[in-house]
N, C-alpha and C. Protein backbone atom coordinates (compact mmCIF):
# COMPACT_ATOMS: atom_id res chain seq x y z
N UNK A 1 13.59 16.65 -25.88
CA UNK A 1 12.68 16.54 -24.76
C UNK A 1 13.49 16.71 -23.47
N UNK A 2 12.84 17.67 -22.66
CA UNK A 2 13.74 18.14 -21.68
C UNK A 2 13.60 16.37 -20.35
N UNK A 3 14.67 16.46 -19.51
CA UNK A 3 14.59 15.11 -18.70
C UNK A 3 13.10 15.11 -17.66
N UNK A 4 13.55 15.94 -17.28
CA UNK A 4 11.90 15.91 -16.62
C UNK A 4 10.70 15.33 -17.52
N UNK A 5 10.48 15.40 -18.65
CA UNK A 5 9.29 15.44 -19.18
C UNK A 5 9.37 13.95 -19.95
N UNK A 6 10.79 13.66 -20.21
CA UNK A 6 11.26 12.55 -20.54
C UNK A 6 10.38 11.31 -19.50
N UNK A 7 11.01 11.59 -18.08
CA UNK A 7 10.63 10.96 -17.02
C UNK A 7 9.09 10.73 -17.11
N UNK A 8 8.30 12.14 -16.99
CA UNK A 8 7.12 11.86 -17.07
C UNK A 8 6.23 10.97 -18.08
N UNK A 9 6.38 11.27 -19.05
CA UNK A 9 6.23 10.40 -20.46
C UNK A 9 6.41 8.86 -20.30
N UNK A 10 7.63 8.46 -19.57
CA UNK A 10 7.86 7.05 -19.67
C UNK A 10 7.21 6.34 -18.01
N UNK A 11 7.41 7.11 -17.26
CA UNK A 11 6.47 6.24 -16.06
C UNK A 11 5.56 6.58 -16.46
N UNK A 12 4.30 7.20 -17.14
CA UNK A 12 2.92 6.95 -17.74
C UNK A 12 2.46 5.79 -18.39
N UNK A 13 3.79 5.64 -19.18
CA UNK A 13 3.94 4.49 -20.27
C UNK A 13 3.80 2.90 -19.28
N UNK A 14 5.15 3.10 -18.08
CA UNK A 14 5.73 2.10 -17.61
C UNK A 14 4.16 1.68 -16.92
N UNK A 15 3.55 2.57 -16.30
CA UNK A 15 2.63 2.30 -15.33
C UNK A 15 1.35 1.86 -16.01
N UNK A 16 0.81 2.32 -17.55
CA UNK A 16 -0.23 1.73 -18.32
C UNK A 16 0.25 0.30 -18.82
N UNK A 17 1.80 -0.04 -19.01
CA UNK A 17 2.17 -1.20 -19.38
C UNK A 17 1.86 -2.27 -18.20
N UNK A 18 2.43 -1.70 -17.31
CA UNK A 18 2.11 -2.65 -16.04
C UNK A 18 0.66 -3.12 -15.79
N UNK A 19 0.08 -2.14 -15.76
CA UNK A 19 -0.96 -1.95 -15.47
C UNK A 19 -1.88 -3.06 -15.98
N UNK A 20 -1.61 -3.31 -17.71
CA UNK A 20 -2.06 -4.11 -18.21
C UNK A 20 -1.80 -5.36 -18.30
N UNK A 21 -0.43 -5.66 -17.71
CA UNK A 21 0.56 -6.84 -17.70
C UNK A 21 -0.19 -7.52 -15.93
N UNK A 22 -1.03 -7.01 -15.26
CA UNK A 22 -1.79 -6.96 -14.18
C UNK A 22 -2.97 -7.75 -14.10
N UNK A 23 -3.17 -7.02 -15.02
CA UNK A 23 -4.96 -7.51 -15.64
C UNK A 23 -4.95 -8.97 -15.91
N UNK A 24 -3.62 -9.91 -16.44
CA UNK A 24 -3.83 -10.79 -17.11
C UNK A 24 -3.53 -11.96 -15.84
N UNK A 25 -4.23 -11.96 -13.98
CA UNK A 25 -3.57 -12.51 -13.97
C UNK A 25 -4.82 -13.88 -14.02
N UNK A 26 -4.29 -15.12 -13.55
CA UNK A 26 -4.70 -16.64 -13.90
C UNK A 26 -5.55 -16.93 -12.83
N UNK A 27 -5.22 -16.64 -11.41
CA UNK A 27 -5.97 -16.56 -10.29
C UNK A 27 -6.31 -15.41 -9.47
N UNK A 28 -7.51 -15.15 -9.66
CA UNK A 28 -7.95 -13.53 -9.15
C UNK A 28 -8.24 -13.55 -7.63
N UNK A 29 -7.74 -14.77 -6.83
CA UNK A 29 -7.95 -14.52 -5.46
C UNK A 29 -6.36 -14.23 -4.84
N UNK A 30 -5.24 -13.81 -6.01
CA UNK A 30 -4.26 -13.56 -5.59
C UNK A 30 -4.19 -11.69 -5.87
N UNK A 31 -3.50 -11.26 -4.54
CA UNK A 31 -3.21 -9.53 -4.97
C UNK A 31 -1.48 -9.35 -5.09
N UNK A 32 -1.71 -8.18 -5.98
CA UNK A 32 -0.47 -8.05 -6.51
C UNK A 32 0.84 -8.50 -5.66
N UNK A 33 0.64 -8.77 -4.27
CA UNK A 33 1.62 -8.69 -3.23
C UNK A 33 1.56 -9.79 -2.90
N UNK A 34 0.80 -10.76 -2.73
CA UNK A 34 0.98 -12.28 -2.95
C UNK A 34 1.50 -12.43 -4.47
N UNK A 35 1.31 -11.91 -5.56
CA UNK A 35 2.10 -12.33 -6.55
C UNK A 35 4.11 -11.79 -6.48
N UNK A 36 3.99 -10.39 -5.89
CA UNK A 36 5.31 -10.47 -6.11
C UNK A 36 6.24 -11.17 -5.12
N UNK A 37 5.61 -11.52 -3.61
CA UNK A 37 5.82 -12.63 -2.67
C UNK A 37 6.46 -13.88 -3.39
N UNK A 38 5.56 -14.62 -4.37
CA UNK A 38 5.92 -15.36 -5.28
C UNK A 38 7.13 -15.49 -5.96
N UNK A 39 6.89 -14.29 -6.67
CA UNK A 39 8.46 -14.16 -7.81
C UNK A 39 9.67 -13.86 -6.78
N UNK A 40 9.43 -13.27 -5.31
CA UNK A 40 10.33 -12.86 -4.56
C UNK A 40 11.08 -14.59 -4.53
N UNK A 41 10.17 -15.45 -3.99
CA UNK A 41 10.58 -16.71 -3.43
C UNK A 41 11.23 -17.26 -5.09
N UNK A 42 10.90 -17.30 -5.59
CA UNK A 42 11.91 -17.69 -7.39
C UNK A 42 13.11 -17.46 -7.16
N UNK A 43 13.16 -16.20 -6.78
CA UNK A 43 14.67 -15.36 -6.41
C UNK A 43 15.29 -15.82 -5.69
N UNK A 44 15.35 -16.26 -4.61
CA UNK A 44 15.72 -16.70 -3.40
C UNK A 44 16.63 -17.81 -3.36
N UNK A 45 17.23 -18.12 -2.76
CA UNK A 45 17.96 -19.58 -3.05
C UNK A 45 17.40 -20.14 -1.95
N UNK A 46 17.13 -19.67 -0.64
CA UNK A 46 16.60 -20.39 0.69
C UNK A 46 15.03 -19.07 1.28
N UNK A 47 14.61 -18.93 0.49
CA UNK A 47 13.70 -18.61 1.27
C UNK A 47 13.08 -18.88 2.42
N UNK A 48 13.25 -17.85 3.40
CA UNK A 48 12.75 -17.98 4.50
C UNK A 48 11.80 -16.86 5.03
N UNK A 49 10.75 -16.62 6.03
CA UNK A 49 9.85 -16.10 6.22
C UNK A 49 10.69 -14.56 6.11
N UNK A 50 11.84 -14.04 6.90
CA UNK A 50 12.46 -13.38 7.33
C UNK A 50 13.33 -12.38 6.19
N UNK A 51 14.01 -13.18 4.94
CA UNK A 51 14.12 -12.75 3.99
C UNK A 51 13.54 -12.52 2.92
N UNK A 52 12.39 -13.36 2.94
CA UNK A 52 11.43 -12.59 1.78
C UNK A 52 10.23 -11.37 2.35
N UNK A 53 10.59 -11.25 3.31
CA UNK A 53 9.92 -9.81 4.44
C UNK A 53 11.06 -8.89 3.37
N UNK A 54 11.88 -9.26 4.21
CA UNK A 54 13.58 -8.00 3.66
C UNK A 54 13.46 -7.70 2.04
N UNK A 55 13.63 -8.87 1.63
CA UNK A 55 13.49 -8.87 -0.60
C UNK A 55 12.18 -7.74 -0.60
N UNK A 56 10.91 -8.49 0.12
CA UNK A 56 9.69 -7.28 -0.45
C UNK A 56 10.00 -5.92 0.54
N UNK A 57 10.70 -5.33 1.62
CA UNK A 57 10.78 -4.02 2.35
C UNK A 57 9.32 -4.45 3.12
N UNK A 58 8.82 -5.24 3.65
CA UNK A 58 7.92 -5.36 4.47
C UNK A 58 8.15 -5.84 5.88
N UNK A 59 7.47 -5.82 6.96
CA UNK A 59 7.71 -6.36 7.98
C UNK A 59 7.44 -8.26 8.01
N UNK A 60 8.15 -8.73 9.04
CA UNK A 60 7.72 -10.32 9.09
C UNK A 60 6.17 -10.43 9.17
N UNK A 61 5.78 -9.86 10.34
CA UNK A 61 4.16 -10.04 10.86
C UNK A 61 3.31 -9.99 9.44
N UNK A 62 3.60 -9.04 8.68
CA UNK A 62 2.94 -8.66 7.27
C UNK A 62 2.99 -9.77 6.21
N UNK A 63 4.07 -10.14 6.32
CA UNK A 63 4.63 -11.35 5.37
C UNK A 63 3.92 -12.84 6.07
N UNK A 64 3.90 -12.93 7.05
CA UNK A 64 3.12 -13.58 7.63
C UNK A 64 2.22 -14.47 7.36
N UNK A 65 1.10 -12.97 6.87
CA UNK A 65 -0.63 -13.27 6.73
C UNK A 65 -0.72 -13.83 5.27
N UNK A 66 0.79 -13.07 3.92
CA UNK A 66 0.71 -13.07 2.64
C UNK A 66 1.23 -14.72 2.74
N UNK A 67 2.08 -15.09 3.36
CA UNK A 67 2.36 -16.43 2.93
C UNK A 67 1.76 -17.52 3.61
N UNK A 68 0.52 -17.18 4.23
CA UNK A 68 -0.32 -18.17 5.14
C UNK A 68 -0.87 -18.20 3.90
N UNK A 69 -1.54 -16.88 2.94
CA UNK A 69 -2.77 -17.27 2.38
C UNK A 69 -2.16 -18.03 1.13
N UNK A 70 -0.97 -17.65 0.17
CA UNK A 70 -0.30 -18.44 -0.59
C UNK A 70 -0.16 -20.08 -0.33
N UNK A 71 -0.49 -20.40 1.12
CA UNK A 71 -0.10 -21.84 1.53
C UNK A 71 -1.49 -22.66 1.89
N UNK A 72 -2.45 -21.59 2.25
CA UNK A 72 -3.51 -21.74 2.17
C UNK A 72 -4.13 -22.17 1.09
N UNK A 73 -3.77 -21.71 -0.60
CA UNK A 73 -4.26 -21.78 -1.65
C UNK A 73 -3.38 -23.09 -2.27
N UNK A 74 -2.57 -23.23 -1.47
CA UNK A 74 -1.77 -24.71 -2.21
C UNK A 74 -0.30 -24.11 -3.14
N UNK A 75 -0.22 -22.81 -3.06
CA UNK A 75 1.00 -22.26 -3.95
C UNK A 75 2.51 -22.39 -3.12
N UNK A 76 2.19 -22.47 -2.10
CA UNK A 76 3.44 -22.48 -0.77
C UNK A 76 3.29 -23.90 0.25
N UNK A 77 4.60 -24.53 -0.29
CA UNK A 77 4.72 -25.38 0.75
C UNK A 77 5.73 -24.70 1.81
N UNK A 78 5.75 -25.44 3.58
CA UNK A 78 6.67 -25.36 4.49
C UNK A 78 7.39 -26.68 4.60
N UNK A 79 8.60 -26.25 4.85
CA UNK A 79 9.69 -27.09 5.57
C UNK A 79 10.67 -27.10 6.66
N UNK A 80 11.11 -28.02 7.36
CA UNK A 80 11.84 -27.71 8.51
C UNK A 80 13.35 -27.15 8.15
N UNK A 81 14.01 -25.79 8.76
CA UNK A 81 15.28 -25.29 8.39
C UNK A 81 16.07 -26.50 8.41
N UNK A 82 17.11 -26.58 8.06
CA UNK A 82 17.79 -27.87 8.19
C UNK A 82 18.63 -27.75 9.24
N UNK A 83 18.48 -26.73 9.37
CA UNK A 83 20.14 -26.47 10.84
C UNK A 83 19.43 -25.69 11.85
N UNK A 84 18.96 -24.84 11.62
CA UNK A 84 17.51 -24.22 12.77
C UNK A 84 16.04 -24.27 13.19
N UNK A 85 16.04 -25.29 14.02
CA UNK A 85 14.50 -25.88 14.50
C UNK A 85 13.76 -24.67 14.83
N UNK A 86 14.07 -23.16 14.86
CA UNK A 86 13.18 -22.19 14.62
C UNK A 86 12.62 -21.25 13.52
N UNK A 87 13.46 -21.62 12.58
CA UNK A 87 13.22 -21.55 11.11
C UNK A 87 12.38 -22.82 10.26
N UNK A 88 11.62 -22.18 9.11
CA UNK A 88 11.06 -22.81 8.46
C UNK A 88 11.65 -22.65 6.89
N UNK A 89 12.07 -23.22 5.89
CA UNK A 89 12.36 -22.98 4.79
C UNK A 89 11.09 -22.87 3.91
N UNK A 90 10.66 -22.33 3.18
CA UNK A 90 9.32 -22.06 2.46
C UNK A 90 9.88 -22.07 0.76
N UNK A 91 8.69 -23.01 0.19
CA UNK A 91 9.16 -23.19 -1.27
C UNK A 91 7.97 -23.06 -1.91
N UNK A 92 8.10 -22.80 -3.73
CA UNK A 92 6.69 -22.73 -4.09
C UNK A 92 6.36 -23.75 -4.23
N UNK A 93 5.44 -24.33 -4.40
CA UNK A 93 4.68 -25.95 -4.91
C UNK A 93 4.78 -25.78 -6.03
N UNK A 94 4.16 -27.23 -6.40
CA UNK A 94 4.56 -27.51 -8.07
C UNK A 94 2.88 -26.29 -8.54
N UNK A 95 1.92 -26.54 -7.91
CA UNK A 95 0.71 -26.09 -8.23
C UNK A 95 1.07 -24.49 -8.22
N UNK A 96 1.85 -24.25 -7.37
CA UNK A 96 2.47 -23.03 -7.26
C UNK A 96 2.86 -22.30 -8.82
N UNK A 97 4.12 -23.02 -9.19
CA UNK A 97 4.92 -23.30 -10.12
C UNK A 97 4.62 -23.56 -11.12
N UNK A 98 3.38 -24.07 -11.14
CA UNK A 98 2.43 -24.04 -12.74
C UNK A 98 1.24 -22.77 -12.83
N UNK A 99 1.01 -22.29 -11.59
CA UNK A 99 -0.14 -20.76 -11.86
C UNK A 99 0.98 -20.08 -12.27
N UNK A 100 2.09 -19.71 -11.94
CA UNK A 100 3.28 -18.95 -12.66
C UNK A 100 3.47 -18.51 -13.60
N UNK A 101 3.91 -20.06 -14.22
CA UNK A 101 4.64 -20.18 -15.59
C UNK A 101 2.93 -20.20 -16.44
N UNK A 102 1.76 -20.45 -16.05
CA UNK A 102 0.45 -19.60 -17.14
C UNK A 102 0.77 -18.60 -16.99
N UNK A 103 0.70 -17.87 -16.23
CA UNK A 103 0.69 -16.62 -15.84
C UNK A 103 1.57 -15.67 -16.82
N UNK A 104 2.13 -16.26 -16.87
CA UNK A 104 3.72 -15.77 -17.49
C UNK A 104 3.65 -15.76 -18.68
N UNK A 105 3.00 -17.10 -19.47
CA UNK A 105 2.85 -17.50 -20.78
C UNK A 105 1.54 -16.26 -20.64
N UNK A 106 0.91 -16.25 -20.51
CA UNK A 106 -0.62 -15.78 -20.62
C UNK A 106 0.05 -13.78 -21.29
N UNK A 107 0.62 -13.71 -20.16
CA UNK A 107 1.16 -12.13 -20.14
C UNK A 107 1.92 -12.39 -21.52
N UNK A 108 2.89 -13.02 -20.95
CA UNK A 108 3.65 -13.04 -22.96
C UNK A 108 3.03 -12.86 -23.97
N UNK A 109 1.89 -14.01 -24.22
CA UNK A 109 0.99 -13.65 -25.29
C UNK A 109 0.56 -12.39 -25.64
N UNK A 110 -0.07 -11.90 -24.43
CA UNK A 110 -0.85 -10.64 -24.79
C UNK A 110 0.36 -9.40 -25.04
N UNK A 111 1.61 -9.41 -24.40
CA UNK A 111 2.54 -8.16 -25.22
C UNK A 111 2.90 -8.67 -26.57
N UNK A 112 3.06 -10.05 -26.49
CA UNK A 112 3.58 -10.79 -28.07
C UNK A 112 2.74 -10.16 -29.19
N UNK A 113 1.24 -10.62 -28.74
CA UNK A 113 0.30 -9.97 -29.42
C UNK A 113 0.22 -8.07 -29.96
N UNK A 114 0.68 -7.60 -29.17
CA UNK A 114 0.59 -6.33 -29.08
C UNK A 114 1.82 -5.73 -30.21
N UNK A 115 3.04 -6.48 -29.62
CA UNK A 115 4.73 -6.30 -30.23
C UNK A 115 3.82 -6.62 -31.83
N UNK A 116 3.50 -7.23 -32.16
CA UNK A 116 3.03 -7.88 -33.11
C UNK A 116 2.61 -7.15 -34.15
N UNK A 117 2.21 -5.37 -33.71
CA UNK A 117 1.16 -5.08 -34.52
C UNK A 117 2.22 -3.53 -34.68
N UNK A 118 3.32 -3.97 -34.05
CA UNK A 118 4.36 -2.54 -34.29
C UNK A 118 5.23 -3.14 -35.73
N UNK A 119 5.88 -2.08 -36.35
CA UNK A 119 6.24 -2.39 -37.28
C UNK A 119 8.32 -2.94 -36.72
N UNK A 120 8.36 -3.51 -37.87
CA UNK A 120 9.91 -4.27 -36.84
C UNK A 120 10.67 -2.85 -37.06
N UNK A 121 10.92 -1.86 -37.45
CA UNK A 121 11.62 -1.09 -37.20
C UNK A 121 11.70 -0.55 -35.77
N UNK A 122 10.03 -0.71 -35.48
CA UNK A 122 9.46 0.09 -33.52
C UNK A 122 10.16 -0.91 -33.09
N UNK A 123 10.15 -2.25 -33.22
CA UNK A 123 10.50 -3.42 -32.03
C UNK A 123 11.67 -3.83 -32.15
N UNK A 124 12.49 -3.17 -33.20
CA UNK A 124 14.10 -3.03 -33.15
C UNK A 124 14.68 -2.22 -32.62
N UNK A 125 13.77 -0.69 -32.23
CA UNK A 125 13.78 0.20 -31.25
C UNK A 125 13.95 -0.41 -29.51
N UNK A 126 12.77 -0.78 -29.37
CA UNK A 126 12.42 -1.38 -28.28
C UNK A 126 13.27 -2.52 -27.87
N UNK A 127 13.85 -3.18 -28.75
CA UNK A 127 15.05 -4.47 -28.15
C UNK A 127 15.75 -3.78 -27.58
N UNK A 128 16.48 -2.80 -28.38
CA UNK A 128 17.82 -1.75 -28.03
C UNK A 128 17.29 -1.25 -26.61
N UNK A 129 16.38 -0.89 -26.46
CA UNK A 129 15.70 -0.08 -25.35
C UNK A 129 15.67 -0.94 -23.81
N UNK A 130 15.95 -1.85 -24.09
CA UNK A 130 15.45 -3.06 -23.00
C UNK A 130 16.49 -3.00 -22.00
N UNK A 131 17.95 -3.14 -22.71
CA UNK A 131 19.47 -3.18 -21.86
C UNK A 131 19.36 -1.61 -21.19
N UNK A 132 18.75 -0.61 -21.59
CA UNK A 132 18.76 0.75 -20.71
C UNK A 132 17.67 0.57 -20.02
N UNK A 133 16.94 0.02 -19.75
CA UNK A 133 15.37 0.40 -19.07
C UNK A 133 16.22 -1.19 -18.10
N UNK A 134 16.79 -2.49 -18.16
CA UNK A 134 17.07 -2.57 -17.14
C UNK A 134 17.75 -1.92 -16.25
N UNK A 135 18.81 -1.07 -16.82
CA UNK A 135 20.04 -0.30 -15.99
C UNK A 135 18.94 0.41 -15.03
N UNK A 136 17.87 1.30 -15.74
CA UNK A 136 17.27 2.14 -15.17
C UNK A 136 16.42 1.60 -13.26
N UNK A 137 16.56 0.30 -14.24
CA UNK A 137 15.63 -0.57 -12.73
C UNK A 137 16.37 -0.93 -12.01
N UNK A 138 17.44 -0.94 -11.90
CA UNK A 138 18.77 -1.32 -11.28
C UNK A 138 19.00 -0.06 -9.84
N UNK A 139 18.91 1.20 -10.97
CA UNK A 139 19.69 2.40 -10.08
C UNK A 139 18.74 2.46 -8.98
């Protein structure tokens, strides 16, 4: 299979996988960008309004409105910077921290379910496949 077509083939794949890994989420008054807001702040060791703008490539003003409504819904608490009274440190809540980890379990299930119905030779394929498809997300 020539690389081009390679490419094409697997972002079809990547994007119906996603796609469906989407569908499953726990609270439907969240959009995909308040969810990856979320996993951004996981990442973070100090999240602040300013770097999780930078982590998602968005502006502050934008990030803004996404983590008013996250704090709005009870998923985002604020705190005072500890060294800069013009900074706020922002963390998830525990309520936060439990739509997540369903979330997470919920999605698991349903690929678990799916992995489930390949034969272990495909999903001995697919382990191997995992350490290149991160590299790939890397570059």
């Amino acid at each position: 299979m020539a690389i081009i077509a390679l490419a094409d083939s697997l972002r079809v794949a990547l994007v119906r996988l996603g796609r469906r890994m989407r569908q499953q989420r726990t609270d439907e008054s969240l959009s995909l960008h308040h969810l990856s807001a979320l996993g951004t702040m996981q990442q973070l060791e100090q999240p602040t309004l300013a770097r999780i703008a930078a982590a998602e490539c968005v502006k502050p003003p934008s990030m803004v409105k996404t983590l008013q409504h996250l704090e709005d819904l009870g998923y985002v608490e604020r705190s005072p910077h500890p060294s800069d009274g013009r900074m706020v440190v922002l963390r998830i809540s525990d309520k936060g921290e439990s739509m997540i980890a369903s979330m997470r379990e919920q999605r698991n299930r349903t690929l678990a379910d799916s992995l489930a119905k390949l034969t272990p030779d495909e999903r001995q394929t697919l382990a191997k496949a995992i350490p290149l498809l991160e590299r790939l997300a890397e570059q």
